[in-house]
Protein backbone atom coordinates (compact mmCIF):
# COMPACT_ATOMS: atom_id res chain seq x y z
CA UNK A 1 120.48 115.19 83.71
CA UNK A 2 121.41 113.93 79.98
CA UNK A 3 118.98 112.60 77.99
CA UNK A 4 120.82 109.17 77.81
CA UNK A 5 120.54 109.63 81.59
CA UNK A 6 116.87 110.08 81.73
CA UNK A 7 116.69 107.19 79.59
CA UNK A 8 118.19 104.49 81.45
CA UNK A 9 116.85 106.04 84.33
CA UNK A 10 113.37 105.65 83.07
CA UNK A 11 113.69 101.94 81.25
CA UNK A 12 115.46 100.94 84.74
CA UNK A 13 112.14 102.01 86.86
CA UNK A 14 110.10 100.54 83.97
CA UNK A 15 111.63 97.30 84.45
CA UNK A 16 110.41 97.35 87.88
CA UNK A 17 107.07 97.87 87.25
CA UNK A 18 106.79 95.10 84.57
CA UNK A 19 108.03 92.83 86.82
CA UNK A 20 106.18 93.87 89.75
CA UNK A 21 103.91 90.82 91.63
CA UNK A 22 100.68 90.86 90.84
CA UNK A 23 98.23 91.05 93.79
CA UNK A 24 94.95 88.85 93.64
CA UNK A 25 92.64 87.95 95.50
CA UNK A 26 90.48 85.30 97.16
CA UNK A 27 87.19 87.60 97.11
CA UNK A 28 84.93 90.26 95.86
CA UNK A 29 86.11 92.20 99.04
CA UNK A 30 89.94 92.09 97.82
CA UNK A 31 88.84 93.83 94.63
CA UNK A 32 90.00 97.19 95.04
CA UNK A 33 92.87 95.85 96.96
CA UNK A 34 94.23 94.02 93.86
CA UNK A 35 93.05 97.36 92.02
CA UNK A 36 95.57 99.81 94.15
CA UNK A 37 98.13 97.13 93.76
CA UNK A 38 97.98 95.78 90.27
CA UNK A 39 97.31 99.33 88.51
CA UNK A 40 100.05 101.27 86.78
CA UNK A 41 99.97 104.25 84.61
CA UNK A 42 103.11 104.80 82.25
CA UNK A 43 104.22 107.97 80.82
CA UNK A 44 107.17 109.94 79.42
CA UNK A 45 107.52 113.96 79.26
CA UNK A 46 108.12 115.19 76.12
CA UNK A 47 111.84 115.76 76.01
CA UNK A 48 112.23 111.74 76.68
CA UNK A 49 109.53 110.86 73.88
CA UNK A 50 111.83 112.83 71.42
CA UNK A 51 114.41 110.45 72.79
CA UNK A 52 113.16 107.04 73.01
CA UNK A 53 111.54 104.86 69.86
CA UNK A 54 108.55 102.57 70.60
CA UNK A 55 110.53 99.70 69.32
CA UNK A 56 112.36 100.71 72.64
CA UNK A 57 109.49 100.60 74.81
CA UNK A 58 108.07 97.55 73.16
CA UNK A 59 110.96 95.38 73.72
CA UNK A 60 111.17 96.29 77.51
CA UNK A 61 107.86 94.35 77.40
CA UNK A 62 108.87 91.47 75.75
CA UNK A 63 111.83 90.94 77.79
């Protein structure tokens, strides 16, 4: 896979993840239900960070 390859790929799944619905609840109980749901880790591997500049990564939040 290309690097430009890995990129869109990656900015494409980020995109889905930024936009993702965020679960809450109507109790304490649905706590770590909206915990499992609304929690997201976001990394890159090395080869992509060479590839990408935060400006990047910034505006795919800001969209």
């Amino acid at each position: 896979m290309t690097n430009q390859m890995n990129k869109e790929y990656y900015f494409k799944h980020l995109e889905a993840v930024i936009t993702d619905i965020i679960s809450i609840g109507n109790s304490e109980q649905d706590l770590n239900e909206e915990t499992i749901n609304n929690m997201w880790r976001i990394s890159l591997d090395l080869e992509l960070v060479k590839t990408i500049k935060l400006v990047t990564i910034e505006n795919s939040f800001l969209k």
